[in-house]
Every structure is written in C-alpha cells, then in structure tokens.
Protein backbone atom coordinates (compact mmCIF):
# COMPACT_ATOMS: atom_id res chain seq x y z
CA UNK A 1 4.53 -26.35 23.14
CA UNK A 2 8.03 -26.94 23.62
CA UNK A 3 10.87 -24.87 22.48
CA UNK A 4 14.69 -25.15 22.78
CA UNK A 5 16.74 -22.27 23.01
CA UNK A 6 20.77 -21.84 22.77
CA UNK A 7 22.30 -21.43 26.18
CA UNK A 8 22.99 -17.41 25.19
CA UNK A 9 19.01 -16.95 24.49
CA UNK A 10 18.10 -18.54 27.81
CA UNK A 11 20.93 -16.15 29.72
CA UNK A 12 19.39 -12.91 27.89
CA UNK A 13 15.90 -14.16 29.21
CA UNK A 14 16.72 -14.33 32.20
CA UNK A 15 18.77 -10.96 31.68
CA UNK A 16 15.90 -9.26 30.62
CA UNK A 17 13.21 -10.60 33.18
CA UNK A 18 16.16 -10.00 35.93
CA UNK A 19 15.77 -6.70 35.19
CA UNK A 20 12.24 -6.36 35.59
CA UNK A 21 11.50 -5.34 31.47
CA UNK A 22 9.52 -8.17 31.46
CA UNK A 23 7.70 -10.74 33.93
CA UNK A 24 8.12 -13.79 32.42
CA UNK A 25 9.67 -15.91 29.82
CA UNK A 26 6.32 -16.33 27.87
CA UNK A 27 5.61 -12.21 28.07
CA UNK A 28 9.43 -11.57 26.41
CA UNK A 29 8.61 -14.36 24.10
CA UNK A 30 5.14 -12.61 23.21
CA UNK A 31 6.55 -9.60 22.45
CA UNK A 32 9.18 -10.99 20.55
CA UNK A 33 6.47 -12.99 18.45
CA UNK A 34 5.01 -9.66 18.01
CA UNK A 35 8.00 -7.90 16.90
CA UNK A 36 8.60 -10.63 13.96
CA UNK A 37 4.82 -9.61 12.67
CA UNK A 38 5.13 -6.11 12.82
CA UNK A 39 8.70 -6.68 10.64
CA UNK A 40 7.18 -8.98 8.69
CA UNK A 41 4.60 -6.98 7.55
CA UNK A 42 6.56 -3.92 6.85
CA UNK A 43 8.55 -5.60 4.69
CA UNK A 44 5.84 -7.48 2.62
CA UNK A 45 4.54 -3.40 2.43
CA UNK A 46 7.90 -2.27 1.51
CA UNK A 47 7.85 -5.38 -1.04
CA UNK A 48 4.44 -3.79 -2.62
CA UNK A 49 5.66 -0.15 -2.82
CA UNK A 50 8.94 -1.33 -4.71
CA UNK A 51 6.64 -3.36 -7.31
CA UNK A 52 4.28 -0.62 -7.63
CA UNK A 53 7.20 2.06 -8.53
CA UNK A 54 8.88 -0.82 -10.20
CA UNK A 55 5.59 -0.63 -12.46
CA UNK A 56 5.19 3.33 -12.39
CA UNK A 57 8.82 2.88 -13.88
CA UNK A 58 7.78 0.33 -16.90
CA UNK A 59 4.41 2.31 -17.83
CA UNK A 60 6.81 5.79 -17.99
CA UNK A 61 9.17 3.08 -20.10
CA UNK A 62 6.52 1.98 -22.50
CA UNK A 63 5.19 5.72 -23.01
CA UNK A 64 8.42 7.00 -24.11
CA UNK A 65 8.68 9.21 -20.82
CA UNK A 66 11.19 7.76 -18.68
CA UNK A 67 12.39 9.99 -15.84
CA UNK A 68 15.91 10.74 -15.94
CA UNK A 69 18.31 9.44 -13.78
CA UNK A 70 20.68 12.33 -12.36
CA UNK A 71 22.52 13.17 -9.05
CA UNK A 72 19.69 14.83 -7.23
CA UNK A 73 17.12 11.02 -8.32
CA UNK A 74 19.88 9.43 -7.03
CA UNK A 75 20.12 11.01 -3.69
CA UNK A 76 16.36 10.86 -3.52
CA UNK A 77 16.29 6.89 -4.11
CA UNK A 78 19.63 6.30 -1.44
CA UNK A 79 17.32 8.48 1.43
CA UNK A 80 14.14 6.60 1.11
CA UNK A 81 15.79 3.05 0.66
CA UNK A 82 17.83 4.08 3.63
CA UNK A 83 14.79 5.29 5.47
CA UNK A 84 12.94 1.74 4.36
CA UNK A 85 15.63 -0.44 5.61
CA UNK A 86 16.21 1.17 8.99
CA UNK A 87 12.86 -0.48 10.10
C-alpha cells in the first residue's frame, strides 16, 4: 500500500519517531488508524443516544407529558453535550 502524505505530515512523523514516542512510521500510523475507530465509534454511540432521547422526547410528546424546558434542563443538556463533544 502506498500512501502520500503533505510535506507537514511527513515532518511531524519524523517529529514524533525523533522523539522516541513511536518506532516507526507504520506504528504512529497504527495508532493513528486506531484513534479514527475509537472516534468513530463514539460518535456513531453518541449518534444512538441522541435518537433514543430524541424518541424518549416524541413518546413524552404523544402522551401529553412533555418535560418542561427551564433554566436548570437547559444547563443539564449544555453539560452533557459539552461532555459528549469533548471526546
């Protein structure tokens, strides 16, 4: 497999195996490969815990028991999405 890389990703390769984080190229690029799953797959579970409150929400809708939206929700809703997005 061949793969090109801008001139500043091949000086921060070498940066970081200069400095002895990593051995080679392909172990930085490994780990790098297995950064992008672990991301990817906390968003796709971030993804399903917004669609399953988005549904919570809409069955509380359709029941006539909506919860109501006031400072202290708000606050709550700002720390976890804060919390979620600092991954």
């Amino acid at each position: 497999m061949n793969v090109s890389l801008t001139p500043e990703m091949d000086v921060l390769i070498a940066e970081k195996i200069k400095s002895g984080m990593y051995k080679s190229s392909s172990e930085l690029i490994r780990e790098g490969l297995r950064l992008l799953q672990l991301r990817d797959e906390q968003r796709l579970r971030m993804a399903e815990d917004l669609r399953s409150e988005v549904l919570i929400g809409v069955k509380q809708l359709d029941a006539g028991t909506p919860q109501k939206l006031d400072q202290k929700l708000i606050d709550t809703i700002k720390r976890d999405a804060r919390k979620m997005f600092a991954v």
